[in-house]
C-alpha atoms as a PDB file:
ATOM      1  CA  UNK A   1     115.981 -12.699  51.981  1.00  0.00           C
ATOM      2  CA  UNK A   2     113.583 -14.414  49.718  1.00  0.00           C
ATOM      3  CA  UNK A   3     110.988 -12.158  47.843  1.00  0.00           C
ATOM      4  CA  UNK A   4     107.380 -12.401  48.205  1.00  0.00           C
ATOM      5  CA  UNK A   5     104.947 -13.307  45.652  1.00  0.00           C
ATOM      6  CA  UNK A   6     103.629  -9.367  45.628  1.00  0.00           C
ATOM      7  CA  UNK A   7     106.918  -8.281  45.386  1.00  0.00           C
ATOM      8  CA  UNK A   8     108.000 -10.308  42.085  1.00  0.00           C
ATOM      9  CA  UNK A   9     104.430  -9.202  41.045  1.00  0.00           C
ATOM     10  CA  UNK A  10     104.738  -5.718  41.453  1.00  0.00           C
ATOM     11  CA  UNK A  11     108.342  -5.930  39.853  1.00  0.00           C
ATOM     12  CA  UNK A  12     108.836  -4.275  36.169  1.00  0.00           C
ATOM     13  CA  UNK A  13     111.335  -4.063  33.964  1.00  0.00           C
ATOM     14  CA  UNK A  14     110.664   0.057  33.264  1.00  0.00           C
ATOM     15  CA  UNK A  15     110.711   2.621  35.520  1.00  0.00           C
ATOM     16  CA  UNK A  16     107.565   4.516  33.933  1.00  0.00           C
ATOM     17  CA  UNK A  17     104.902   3.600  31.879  1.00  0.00           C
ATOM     18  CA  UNK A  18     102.373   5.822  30.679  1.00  0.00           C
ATOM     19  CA  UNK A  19      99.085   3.983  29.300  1.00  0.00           C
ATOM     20  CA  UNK A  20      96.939   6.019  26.922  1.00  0.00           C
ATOM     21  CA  UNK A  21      96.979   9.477  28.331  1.00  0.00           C
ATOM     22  CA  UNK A  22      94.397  11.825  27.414  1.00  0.00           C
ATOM     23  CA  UNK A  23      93.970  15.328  28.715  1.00  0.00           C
ATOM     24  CA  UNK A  24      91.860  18.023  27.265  1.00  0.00           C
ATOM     25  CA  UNK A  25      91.837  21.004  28.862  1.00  0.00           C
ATOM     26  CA  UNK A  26      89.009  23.840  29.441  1.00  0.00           C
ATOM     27  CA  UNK A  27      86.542  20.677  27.850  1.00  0.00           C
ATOM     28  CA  UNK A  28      83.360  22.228  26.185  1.00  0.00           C
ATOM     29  CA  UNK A  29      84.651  25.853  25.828  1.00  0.00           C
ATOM     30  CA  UNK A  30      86.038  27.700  22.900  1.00  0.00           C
ATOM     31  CA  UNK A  31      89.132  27.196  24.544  1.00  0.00           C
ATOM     32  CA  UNK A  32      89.153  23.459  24.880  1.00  0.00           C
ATOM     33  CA  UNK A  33      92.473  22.013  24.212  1.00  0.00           C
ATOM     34  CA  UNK A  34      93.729  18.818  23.703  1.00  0.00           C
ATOM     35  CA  UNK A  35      97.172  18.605  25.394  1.00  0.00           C
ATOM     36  CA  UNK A  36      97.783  14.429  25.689  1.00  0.00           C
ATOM     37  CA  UNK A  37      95.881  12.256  23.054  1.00  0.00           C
ATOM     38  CA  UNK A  38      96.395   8.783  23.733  1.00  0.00           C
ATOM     39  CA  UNK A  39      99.912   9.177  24.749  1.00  0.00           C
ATOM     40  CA  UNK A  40     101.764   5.717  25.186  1.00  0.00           C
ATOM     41  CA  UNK A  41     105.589   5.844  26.780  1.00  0.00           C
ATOM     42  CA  UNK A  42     107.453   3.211  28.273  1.00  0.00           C
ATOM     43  CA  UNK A  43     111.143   3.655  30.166  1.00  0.00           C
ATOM     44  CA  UNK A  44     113.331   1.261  30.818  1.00  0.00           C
ATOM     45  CA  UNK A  45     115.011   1.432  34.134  1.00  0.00           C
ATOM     46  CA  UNK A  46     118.316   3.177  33.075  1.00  0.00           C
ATOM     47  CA  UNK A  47     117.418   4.630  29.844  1.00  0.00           C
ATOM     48  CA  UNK A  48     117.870   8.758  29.066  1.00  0.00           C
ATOM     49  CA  UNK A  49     115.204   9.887  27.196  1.00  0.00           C
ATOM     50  CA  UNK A  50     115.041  13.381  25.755  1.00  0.00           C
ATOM     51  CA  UNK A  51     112.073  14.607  24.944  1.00  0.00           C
ATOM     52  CA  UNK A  52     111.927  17.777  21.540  1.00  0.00           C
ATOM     53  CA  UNK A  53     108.575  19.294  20.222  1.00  0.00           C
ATOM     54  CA  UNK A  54     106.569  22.030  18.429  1.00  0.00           C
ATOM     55  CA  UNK A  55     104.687  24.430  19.710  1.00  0.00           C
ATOM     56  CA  UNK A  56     101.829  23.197  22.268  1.00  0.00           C
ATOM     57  CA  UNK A  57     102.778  19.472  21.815  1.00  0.00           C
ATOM     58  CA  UNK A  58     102.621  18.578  25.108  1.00  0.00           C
ATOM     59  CA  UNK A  59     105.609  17.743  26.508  1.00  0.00           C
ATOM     60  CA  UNK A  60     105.040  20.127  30.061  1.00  0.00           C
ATOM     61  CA  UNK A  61     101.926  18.567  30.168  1.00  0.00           C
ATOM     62  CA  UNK A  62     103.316  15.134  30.036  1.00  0.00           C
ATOM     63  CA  UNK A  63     105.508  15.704  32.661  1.00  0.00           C
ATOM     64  CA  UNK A  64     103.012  17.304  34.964  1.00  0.00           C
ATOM     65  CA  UNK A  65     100.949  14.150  34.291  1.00  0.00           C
ATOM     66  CA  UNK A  66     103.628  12.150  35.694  1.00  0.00           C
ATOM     67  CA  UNK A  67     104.213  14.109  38.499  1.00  0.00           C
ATOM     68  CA  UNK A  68     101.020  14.539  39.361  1.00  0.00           C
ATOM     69  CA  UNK A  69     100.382  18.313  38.974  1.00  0.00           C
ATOM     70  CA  UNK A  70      96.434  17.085  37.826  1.00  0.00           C
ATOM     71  CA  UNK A  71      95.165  13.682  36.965  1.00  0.00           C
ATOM     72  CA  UNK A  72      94.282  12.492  33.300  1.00  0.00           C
ATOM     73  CA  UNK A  73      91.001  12.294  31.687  1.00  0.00           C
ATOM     74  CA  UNK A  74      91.833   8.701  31.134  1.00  0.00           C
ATOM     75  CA  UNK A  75      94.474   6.447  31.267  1.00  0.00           C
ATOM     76  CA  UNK A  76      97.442   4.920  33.463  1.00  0.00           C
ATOM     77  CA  UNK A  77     100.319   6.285  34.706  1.00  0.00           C
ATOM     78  CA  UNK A  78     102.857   3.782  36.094  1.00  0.00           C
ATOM     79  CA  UNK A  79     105.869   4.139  38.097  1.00  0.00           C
ATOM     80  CA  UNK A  80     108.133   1.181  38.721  1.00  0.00           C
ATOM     81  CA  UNK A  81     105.544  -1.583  38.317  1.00  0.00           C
ATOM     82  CA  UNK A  82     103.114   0.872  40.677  1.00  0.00           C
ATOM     83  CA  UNK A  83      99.868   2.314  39.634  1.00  0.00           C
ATOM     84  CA  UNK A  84     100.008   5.517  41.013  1.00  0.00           C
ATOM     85  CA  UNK A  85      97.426   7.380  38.907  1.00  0.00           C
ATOM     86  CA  UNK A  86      95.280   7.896  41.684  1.00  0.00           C
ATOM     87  CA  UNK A  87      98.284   9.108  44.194  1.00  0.00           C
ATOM     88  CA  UNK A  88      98.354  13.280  44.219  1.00  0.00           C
ATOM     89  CA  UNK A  89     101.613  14.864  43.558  1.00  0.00           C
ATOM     90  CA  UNK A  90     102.963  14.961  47.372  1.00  0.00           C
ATOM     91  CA  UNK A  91     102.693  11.073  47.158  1.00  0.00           C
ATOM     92  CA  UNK A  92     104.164  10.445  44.061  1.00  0.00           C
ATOM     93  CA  UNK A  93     107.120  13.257  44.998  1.00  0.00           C
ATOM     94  CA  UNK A  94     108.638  10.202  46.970  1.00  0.00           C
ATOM     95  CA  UNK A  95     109.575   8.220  43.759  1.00  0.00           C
ATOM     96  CA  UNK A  96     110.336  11.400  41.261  1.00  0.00           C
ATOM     97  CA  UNK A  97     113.133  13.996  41.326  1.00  0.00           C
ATOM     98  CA  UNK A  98     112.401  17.131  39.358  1.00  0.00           C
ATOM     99  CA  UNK A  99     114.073  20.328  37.922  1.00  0.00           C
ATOM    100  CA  UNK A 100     112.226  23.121  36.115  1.00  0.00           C
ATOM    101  CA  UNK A 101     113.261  25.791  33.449  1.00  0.00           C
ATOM    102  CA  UNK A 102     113.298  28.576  36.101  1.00  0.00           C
ATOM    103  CA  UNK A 103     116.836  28.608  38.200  1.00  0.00           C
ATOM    104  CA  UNK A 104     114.426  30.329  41.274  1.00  0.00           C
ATOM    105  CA  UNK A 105     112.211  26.979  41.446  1.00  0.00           C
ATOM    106  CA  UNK A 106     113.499  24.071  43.439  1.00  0.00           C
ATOM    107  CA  UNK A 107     115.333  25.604  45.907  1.00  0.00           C
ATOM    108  CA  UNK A 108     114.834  28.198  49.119  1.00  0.00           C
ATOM    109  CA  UNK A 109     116.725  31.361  48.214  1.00  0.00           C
ATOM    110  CA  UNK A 110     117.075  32.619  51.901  1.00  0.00           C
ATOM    111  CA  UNK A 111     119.030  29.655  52.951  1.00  0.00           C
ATOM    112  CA  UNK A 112     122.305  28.155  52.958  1.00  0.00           C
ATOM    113  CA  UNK A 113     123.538  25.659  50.165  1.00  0.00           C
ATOM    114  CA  UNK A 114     124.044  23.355  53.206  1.00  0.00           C
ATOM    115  CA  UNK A 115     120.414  24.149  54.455  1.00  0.00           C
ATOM    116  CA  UNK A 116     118.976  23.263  51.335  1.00  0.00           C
ATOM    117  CA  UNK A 117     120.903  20.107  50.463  1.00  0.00           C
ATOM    118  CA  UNK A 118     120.113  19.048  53.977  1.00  0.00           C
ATOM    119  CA  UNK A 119     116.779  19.645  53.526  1.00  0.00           C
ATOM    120  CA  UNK A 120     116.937  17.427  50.317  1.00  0.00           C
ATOM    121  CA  UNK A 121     118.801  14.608  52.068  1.00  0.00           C
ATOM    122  CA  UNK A 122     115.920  14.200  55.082  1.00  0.00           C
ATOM    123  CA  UNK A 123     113.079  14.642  52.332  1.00  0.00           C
ATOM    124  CA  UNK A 124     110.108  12.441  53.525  1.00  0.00           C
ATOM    125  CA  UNK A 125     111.850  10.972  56.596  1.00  0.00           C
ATOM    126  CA  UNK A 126     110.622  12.315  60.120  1.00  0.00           C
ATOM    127  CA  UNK A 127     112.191  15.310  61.762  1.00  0.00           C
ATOM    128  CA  UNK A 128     113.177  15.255  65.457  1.00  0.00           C
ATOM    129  CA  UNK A 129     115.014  17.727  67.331  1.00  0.00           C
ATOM    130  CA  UNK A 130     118.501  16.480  65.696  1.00  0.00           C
ATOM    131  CA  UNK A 131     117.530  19.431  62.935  1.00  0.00           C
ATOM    132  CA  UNK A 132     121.635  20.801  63.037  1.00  0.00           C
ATOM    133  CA  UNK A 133     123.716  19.922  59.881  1.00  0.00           C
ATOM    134  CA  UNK A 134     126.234  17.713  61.240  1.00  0.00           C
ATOM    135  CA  UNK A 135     130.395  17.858  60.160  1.00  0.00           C
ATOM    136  CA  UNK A 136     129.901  14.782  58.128  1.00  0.00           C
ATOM    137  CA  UNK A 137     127.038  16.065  56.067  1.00  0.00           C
ATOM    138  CA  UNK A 138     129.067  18.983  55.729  1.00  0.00           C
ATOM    139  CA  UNK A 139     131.622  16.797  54.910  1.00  0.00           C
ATOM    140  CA  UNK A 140     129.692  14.787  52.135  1.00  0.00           C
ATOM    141  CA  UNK A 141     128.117  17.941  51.118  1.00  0.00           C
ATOM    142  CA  UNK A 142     131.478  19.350  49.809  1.00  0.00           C
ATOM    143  CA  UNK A 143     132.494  16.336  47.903  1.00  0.00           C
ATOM    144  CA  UNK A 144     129.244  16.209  46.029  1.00  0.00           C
ATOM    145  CA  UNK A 145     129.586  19.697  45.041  1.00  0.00           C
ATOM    146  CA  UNK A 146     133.359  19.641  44.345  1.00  0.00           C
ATOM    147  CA  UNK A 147     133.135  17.153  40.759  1.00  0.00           C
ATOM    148  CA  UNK A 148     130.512  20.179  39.621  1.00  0.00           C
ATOM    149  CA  UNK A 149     133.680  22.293  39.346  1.00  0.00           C
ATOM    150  CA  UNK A 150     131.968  25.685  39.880  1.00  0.00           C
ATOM    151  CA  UNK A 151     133.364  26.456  43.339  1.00  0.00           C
ATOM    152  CA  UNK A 152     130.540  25.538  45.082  1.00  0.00           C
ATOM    153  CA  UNK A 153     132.391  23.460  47.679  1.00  0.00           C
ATOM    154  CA  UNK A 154     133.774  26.241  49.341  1.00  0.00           C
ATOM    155  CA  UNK A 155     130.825  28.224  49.943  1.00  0.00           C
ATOM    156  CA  UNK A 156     128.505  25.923  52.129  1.00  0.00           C
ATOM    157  CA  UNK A 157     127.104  28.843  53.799  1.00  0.00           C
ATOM    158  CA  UNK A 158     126.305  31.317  51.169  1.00  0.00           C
ATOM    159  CA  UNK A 159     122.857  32.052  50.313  1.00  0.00           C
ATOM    160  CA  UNK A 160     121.207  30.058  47.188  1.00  0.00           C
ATOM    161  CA  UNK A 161     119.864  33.344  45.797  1.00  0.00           C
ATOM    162  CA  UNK A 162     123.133  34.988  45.621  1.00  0.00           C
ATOM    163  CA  UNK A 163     124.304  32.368  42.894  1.00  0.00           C
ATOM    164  CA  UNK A 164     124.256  32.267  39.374  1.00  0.00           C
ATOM    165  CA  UNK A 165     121.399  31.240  37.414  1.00  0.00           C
ATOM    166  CA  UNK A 166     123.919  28.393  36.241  1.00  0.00           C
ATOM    167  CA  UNK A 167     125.125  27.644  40.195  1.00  0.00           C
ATOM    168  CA  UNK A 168     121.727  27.875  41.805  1.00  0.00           C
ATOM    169  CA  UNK A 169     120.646  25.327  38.648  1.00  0.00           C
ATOM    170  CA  UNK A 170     123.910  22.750  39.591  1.00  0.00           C
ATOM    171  CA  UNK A 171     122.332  23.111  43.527  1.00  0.00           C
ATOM    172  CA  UNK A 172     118.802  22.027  42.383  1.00  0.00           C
ATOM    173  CA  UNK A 173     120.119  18.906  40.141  1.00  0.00           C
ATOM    174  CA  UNK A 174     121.970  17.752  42.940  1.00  0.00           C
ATOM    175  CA  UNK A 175     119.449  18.135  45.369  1.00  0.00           C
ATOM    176  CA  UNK A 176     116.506  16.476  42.972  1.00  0.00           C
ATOM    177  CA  UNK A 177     119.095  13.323  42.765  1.00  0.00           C
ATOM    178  CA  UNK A 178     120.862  13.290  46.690  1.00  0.00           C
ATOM    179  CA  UNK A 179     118.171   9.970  47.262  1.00  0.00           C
ATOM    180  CA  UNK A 180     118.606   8.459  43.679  1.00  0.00           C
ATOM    181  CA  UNK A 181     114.956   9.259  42.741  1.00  0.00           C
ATOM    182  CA  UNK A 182     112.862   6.301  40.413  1.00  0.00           C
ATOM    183  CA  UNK A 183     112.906   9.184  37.793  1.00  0.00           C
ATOM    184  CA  UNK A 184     114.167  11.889  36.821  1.00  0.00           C
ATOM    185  CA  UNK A 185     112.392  14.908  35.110  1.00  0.00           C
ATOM    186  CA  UNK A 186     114.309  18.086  33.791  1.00  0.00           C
ATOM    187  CA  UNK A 187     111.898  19.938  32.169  1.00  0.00           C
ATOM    188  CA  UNK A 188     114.038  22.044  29.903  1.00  0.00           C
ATOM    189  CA  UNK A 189     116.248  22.868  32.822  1.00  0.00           C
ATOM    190  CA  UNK A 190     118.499  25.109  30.807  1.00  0.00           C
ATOM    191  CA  UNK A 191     116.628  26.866  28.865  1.00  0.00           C
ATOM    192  CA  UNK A 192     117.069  30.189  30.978  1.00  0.00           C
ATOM    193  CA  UNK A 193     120.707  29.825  31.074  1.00  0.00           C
ATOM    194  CA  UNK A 194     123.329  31.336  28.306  1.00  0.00           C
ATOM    195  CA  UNK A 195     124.805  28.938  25.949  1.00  0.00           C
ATOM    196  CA  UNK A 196     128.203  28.466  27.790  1.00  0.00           C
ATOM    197  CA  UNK A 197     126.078  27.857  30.945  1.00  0.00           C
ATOM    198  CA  UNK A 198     123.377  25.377  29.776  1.00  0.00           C
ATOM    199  CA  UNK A 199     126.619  23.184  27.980  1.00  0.00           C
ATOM    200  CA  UNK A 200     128.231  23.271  32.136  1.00  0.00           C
ATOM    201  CA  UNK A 201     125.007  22.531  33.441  1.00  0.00           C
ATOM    202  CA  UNK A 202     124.487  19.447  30.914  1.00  0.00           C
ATOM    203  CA  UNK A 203     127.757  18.323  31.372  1.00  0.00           C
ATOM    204  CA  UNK A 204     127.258  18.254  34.753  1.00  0.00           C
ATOM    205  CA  UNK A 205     123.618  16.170  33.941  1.00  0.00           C
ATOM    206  CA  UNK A 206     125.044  13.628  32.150  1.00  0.00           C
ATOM    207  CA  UNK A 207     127.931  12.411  34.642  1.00  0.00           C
ATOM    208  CA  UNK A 208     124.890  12.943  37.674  1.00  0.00           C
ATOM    209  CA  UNK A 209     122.765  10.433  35.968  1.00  0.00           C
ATOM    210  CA  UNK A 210     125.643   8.491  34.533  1.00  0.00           C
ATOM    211  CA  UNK A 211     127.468   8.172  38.230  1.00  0.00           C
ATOM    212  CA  UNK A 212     123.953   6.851  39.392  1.00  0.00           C
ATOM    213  CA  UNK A 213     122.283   4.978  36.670  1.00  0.00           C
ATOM    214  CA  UNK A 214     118.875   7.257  36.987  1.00  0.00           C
ATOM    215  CA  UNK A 215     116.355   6.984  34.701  1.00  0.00           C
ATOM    216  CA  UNK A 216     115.821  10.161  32.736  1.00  0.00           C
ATOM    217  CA  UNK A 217     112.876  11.727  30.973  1.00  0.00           C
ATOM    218  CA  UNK A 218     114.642  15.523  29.629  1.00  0.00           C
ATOM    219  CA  UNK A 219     112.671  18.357  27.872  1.00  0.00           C
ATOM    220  CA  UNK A 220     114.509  20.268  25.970  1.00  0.00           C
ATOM    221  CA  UNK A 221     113.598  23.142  22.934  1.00  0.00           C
ATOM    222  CA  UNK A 222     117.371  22.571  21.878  1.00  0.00           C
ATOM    223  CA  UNK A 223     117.453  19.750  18.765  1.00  0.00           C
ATOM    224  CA  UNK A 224     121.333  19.293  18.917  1.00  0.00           C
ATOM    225  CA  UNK A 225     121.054  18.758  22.692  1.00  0.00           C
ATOM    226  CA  UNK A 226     117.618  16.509  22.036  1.00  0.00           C
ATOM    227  CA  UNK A 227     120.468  14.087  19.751  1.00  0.00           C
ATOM    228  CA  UNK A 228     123.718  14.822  21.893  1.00  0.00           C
ATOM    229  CA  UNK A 229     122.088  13.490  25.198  1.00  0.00           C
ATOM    230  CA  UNK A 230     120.596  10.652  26.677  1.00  0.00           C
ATOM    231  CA  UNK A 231     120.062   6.855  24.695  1.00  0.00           C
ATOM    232  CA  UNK A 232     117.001   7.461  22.897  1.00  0.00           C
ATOM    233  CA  UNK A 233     114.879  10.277  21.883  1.00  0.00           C
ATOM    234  CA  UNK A 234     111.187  11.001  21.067  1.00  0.00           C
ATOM    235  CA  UNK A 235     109.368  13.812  19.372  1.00  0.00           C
ATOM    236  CA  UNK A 236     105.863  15.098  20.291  1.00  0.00           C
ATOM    237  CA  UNK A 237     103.150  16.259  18.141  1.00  0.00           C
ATOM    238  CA  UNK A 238      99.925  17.231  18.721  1.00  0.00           C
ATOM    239  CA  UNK A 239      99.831  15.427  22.303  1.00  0.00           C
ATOM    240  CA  UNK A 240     101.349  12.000  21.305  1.00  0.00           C
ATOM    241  CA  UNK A 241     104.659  10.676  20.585  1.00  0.00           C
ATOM    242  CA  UNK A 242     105.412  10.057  16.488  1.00  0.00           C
ATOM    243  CA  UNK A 243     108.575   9.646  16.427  1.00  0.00           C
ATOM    244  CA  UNK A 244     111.116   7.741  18.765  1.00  0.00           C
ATOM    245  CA  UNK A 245     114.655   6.979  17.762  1.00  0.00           C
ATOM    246  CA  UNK A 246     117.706   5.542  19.451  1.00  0.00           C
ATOM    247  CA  UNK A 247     120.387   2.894  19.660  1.00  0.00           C
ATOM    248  CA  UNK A 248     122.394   3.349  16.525  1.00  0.00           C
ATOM    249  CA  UNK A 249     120.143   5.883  14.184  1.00  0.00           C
ATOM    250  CA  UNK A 250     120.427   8.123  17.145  1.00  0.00           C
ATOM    251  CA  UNK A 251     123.632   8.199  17.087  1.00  0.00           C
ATOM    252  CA  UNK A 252     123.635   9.095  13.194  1.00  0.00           C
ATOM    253  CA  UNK A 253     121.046  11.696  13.525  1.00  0.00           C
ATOM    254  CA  UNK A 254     121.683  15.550  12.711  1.00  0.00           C
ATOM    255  CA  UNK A 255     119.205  18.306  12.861  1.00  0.00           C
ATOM    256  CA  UNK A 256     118.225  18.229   9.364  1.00  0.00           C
ATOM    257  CA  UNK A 257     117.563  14.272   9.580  1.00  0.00           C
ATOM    258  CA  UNK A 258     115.344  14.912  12.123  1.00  0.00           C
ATOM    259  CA  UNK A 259     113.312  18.149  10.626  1.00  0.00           C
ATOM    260  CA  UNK A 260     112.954  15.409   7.443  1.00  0.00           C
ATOM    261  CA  UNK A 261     111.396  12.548   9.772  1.00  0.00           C
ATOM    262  CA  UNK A 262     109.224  15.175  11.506  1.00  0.00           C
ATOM    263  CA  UNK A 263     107.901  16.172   8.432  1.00  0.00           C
ATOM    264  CA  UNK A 264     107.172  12.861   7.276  1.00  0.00           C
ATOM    265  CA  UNK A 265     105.232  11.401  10.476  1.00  0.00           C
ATOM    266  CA  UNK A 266     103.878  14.659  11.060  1.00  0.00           C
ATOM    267  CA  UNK A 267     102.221  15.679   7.169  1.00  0.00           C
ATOM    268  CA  UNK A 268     103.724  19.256   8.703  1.00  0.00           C
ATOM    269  CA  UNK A 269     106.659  21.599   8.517  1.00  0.00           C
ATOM    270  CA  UNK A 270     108.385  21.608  12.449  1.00  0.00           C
ATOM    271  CA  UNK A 271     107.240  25.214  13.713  1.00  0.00           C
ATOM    272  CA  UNK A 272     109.157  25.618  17.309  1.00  0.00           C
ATOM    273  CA  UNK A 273     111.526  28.552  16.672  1.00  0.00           C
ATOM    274  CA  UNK A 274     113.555  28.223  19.689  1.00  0.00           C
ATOM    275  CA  UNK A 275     114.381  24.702  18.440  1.00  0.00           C
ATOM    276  CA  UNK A 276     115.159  26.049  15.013  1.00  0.00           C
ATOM    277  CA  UNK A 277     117.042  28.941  16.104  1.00  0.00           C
ATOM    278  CA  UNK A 278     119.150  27.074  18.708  1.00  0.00           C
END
């Protein structure tokens, strides 16, 4: 079928566009803070883009711009060729998929993995009084969760809070990606876990939005994982981007690389710890 003129219209080549963000907040106090200044991003459908900073730079904050947590001060955010600036969070949860640090967030610990994958599955469409998980969910259910490799397959029925930090964190990236969301944002979704953990878990990230071509935005505090991950990379300072590297001389990059091109864009010596330390 034959596309309307809207529809070519409304059509875009990335997935997310943010347009001059700015976001101060507590404005006129002695606590004002400026948390987005003039922040420009653009993603192309496909792309992996992890996302490193200092201290307070703002890369929460973008995210909770994006997904609509509060709405700028100024400028556009757009998602797929849509303006949805104006939409509150519960509209713009349609498009976006969405993992936090915490492994308790993003699922409902009193239920079943089925229960909650189900409940991911029929997100936004109507509910009649079909409600029962049916064999072939089941069925579908089990192969999604056997590639993970963490057992998970076999234990449909076991409650999400009795898992692992790392398990119940596998459970909550599969269920932010079961409709092959616009965009993804993993807001430095293994920072809670161990080291062995958090490599399982990203592992288990990168063949997820491999298998399904997502686009990607990823916080992390972790600089080798920042330049191990993803197809480009961007560092934030003081609430805008200043540096953003990929094809090649992300490839090439090492820690110390980056510290020295912080430094330079920056006039500053890089001052997250975690980063430093990891």
């Amino acid at each position: 079928m034959a596309k309307n003129k809207t529809e070519i219209m409304n059509e875009s080549e990335y997935a997310l566009e943010l347009c001059n963000i700015v976001k101060t907040f507590n404005a006129g106090t002695i606590n004002e803070k400026v948390a987005l200044n003039g922040l420009d991003l653009k993603l192309k459908k496909g792309d992996f883009v992890t996302v490193i900073g200092g201290n307070g730079a703002g890369k929460s904050t973008m995210l909770n711009a994006i997904a609509g947590v509060w709405k700028p001060d100024s400028g556009k955010v757009i998602i797929g060729g849509k303006d949805v600036t104006a939409d509150p969070e519960h509209k713009r949860a349609a498009h976006l998929g969405r993992v936090f640090q915490d492994p308790m967030m993003g699922t409902a610990a009193d239920m079943e993995i089925q229960e909650n994958l189900a409940l991911a599955k029929r997100r936004g469409k109507s509910r009649g009084l079909k409600w029962g998980i049916t064999k072939a969910e089941k069925k579908v259910f089990s192969e999604l969760l056997a590639p993970l490799g963490l057992g998970l397959e076999t234990r449909l029925t076991s409650k999400v809070g009795l898992l692992s930090g790392g398990q119940r964190q596998a459970v909550t990236l599969l269920m932010a990606t079961l409709q092959r969301p616009e965009l993804l944002l993993l807001d430095e979704h293994t920072a809670a876990l161990d080291p062995k953990t958090a490599a399982k878990i990203l592992e288990i990230t990168d063949k997820i939005v491999s298998e399904n071509d997502l686009t990607t935005l990823m916080v992390t505090h972790n600089m080798k994982d920042a330049i191990a991950h993803g197809n480009r990379l961007i560092m934030l300072n003081n609430g805008h981007i200043i540096l953003d590297i990929s094809g090649e001389e992300k490839k090439n990059l090492t820690v110390e690389m980056l510290l020295e091109q912080f430094a330079k864009a920056s006039g500053q010596e890089f001052t997250n710890d975690r980063a430093l330390l990891s």
